[in-house]
N, C-alpha and C. Protein backbone atom coordinates (compact mmCIF):
# COMPACT_ATOMS: atom_id res chain seq x y z
N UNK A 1 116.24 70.67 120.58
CA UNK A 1 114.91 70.97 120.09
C UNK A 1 114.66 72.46 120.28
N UNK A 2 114.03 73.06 119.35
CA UNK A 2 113.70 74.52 119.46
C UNK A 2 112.06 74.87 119.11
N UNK A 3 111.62 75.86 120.42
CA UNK A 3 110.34 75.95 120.19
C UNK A 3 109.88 77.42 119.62
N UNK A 4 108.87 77.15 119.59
CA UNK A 4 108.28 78.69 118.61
C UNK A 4 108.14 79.84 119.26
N UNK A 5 108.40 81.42 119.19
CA UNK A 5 108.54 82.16 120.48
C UNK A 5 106.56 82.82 119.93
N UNK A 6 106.20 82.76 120.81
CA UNK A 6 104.91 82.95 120.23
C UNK A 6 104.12 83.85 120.57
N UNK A 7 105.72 85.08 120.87
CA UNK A 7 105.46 86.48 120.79
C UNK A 7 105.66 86.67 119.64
N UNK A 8 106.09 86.27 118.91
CA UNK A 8 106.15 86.06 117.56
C UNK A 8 104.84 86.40 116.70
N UNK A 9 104.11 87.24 116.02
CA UNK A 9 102.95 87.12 115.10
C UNK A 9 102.79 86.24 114.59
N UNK A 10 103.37 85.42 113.20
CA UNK A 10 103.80 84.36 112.78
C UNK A 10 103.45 83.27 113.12
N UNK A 11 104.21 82.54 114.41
CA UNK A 11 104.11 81.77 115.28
C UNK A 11 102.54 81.90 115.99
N UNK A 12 102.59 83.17 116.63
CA UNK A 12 101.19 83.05 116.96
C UNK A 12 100.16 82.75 116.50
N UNK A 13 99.89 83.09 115.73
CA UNK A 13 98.78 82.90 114.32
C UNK A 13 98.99 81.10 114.18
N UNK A 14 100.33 81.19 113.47
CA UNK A 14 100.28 79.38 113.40
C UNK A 14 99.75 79.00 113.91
N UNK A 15 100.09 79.14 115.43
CA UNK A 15 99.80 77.78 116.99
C UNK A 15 98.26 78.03 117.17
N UNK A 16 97.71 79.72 117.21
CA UNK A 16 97.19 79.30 118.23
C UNK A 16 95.53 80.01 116.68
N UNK A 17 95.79 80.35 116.06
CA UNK A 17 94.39 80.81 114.64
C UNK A 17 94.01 79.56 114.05
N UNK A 18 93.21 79.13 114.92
CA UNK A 18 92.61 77.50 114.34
C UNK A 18 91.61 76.74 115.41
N UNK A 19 90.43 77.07 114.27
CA UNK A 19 89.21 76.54 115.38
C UNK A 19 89.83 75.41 116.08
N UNK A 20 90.30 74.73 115.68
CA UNK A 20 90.28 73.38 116.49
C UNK A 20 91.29 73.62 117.82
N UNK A 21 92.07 74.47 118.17
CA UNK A 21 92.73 75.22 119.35
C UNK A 21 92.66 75.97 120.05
N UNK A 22 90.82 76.40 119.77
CA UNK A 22 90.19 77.42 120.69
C UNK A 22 90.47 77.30 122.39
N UNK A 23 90.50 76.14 122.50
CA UNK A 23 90.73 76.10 123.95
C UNK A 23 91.83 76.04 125.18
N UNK A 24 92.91 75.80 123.71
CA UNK A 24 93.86 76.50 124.14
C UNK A 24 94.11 77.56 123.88
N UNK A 25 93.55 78.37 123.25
CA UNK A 25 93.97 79.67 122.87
C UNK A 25 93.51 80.85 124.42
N UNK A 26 92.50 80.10 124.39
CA UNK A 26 91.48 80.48 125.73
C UNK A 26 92.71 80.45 127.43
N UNK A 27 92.80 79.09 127.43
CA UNK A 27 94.01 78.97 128.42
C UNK A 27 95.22 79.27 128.56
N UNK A 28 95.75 79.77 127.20
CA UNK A 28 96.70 80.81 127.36
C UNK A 28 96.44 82.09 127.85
N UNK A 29 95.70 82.93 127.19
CA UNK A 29 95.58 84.05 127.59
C UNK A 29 95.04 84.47 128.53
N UNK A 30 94.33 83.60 129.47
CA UNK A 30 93.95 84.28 130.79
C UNK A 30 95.56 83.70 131.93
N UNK A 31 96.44 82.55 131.09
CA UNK A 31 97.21 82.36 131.94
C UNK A 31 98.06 83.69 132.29
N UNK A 32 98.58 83.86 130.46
CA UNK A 32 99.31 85.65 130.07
C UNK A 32 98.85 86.79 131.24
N UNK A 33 97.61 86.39 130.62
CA UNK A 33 97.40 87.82 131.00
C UNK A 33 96.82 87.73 132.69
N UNK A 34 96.45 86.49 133.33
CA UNK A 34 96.39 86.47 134.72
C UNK A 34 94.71 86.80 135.22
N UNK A 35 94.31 86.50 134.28
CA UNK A 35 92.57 87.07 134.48
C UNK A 35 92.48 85.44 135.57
N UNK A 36 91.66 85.96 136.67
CA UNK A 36 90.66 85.29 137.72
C UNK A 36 89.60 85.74 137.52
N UNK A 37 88.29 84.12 138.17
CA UNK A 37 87.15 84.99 138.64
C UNK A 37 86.42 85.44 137.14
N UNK A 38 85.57 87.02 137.32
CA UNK A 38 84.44 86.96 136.37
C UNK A 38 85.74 87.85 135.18
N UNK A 39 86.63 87.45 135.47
CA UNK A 39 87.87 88.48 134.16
C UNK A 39 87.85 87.08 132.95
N UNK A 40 88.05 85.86 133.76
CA UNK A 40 88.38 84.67 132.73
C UNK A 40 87.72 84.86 131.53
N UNK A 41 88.58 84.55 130.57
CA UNK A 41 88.33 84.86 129.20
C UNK A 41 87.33 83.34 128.76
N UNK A 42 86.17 83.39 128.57
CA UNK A 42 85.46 81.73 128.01
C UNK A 42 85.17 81.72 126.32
N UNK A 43 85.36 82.96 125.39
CA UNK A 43 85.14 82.59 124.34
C UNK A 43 86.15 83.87 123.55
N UNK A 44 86.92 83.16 122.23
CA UNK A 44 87.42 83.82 121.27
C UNK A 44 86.67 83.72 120.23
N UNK A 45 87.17 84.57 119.29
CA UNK A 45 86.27 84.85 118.06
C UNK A 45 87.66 84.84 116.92
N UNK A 46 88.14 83.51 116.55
CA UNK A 46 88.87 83.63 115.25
C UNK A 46 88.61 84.05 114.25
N UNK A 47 88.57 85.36 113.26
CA UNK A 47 87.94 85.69 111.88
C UNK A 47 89.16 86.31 111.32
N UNK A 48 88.78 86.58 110.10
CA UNK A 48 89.73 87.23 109.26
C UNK A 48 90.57 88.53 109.91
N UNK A 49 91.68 88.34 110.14
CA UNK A 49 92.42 89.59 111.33
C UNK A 49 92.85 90.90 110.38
N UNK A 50 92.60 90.95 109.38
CA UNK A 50 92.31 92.43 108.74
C UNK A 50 91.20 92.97 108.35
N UNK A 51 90.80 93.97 109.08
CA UNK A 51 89.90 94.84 109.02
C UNK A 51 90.04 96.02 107.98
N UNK A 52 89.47 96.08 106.83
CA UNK A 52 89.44 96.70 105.99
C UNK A 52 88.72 97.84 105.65
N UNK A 53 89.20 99.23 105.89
CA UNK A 53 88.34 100.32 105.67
C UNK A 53 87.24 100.44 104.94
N UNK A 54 86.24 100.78 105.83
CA UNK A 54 85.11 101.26 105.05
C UNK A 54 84.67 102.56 103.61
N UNK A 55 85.48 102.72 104.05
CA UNK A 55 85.93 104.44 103.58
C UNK A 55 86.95 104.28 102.57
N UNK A 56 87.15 104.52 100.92
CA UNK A 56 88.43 105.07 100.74
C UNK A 56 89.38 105.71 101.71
N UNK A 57 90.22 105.55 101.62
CA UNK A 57 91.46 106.23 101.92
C UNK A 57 91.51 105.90 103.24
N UNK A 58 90.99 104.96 104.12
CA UNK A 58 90.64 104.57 105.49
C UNK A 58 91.90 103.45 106.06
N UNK A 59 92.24 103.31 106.92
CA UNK A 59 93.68 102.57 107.18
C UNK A 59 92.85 100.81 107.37
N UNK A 60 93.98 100.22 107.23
CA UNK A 60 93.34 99.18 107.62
C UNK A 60 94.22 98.44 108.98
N UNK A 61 92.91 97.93 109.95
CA UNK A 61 93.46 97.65 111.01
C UNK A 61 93.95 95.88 111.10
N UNK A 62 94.75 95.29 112.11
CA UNK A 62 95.04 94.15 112.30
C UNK A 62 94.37 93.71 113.48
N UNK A 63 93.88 92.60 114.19
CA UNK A 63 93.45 92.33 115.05
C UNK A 63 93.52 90.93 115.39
N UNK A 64 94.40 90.34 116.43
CA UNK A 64 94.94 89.29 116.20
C UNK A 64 93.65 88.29 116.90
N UNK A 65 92.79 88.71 118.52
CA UNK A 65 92.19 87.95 118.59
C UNK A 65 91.28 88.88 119.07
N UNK A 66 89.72 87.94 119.32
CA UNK A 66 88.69 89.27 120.03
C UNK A 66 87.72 88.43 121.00
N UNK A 67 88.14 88.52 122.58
CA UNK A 67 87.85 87.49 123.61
C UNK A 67 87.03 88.31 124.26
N UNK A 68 86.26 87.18 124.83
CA UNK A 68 84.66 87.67 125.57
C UNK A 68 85.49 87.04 127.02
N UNK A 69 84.80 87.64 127.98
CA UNK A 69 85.15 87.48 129.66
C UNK A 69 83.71 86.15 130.22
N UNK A 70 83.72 86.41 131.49
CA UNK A 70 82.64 85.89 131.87
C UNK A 70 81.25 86.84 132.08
N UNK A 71 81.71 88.32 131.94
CA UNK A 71 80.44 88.94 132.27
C UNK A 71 80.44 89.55 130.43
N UNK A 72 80.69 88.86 129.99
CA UNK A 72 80.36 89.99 128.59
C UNK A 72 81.14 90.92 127.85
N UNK A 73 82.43 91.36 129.01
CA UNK A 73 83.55 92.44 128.43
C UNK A 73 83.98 92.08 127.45
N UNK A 74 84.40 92.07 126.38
CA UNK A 74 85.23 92.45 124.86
C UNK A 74 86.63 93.17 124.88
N UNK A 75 87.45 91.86 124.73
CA UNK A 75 88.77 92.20 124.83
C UNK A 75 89.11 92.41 123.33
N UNK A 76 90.35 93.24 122.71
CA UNK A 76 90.66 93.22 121.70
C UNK A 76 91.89 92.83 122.13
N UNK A 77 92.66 91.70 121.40
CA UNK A 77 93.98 91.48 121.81
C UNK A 77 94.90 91.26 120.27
N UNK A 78 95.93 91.87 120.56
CA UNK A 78 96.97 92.38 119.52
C UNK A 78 98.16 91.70 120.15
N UNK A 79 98.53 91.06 119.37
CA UNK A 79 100.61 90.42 120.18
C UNK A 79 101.64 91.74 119.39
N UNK A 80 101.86 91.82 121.06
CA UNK A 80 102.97 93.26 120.20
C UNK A 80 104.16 92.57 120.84
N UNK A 81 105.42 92.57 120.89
CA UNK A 81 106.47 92.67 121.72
C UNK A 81 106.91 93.82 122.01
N UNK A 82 107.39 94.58 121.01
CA UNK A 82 108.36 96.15 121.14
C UNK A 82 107.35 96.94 121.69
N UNK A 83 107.68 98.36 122.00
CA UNK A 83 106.80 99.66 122.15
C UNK A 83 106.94 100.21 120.90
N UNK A 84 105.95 100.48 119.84
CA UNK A 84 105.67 101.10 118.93
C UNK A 84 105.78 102.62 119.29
N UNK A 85 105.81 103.70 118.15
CA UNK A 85 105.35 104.99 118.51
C UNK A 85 103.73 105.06 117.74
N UNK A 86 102.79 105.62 118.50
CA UNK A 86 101.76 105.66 118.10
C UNK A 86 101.01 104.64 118.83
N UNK A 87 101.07 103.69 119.46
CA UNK A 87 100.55 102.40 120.08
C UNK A 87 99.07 102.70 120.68
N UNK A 88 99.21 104.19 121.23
CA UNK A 88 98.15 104.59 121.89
C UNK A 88 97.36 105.01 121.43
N UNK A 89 97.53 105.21 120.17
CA UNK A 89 96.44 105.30 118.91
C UNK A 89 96.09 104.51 118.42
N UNK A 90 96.43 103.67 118.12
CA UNK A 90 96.14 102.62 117.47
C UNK A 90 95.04 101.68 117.90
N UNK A 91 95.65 101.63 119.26
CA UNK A 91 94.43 101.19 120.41
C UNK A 91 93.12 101.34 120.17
N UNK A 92 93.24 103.18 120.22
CA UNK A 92 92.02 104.03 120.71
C UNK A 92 91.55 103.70 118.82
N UNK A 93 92.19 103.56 118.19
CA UNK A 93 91.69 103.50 116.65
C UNK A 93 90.74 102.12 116.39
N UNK A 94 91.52 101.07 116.99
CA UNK A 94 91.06 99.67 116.52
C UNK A 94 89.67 99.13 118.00
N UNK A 95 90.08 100.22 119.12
CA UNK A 95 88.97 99.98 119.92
C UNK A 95 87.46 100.98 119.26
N UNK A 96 87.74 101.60 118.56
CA UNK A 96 86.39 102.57 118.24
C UNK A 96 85.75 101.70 116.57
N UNK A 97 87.18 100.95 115.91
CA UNK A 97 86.42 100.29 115.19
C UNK A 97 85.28 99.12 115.15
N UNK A 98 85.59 98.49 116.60
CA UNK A 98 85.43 97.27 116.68
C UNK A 98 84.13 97.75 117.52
């Protein structure tokens, strides 16, 4: 049997972009990412994951999920595997859009 690597975009999106798996989507990522306490992630926001410039000639961003904590913080979460060049822009790009 072979399972889905769900570092995978693809895969990810499949398993986990579907209201009806919000709650697991939820219990993954504080498992991932290890959030305790007031970090725990309690709500995602599944919507259309391309963000489309406002602007002619404006890039358009991807955004795979966008999770609320327990005090209110706003996570933007992106599944990358590799190190991109530019990553740190991109960041600072898709965090100033959002």
């Amino acid at each position: 049997m072979q399972f889905a690597d769900v570092k995978n975009d693809i895969a990810f999106m499949k398993i986990f972009r579907n209201e009806n798996r919000k709650e697991t989507l939820i219990s993954f990522l504080n498992t991932v990412l290890d959030f305790h306490g007031n970090q725990r992630i309690k709500e995602v926001a599944i919507f259309n994951p391309y963000q489309l410039p406002k602007l002619k000639g404006g890039k358009v961003s991807i955004i795979d999920v966008k999770a609320t904590d327990q005090v209110g913080r706003t996570y933007i979460i992106e599944m990358q595997v590799s190190d991109h060049d530019g990553f740190e822009k991109r960041v600072l790009f898709y965090s100033s859009k959002s």
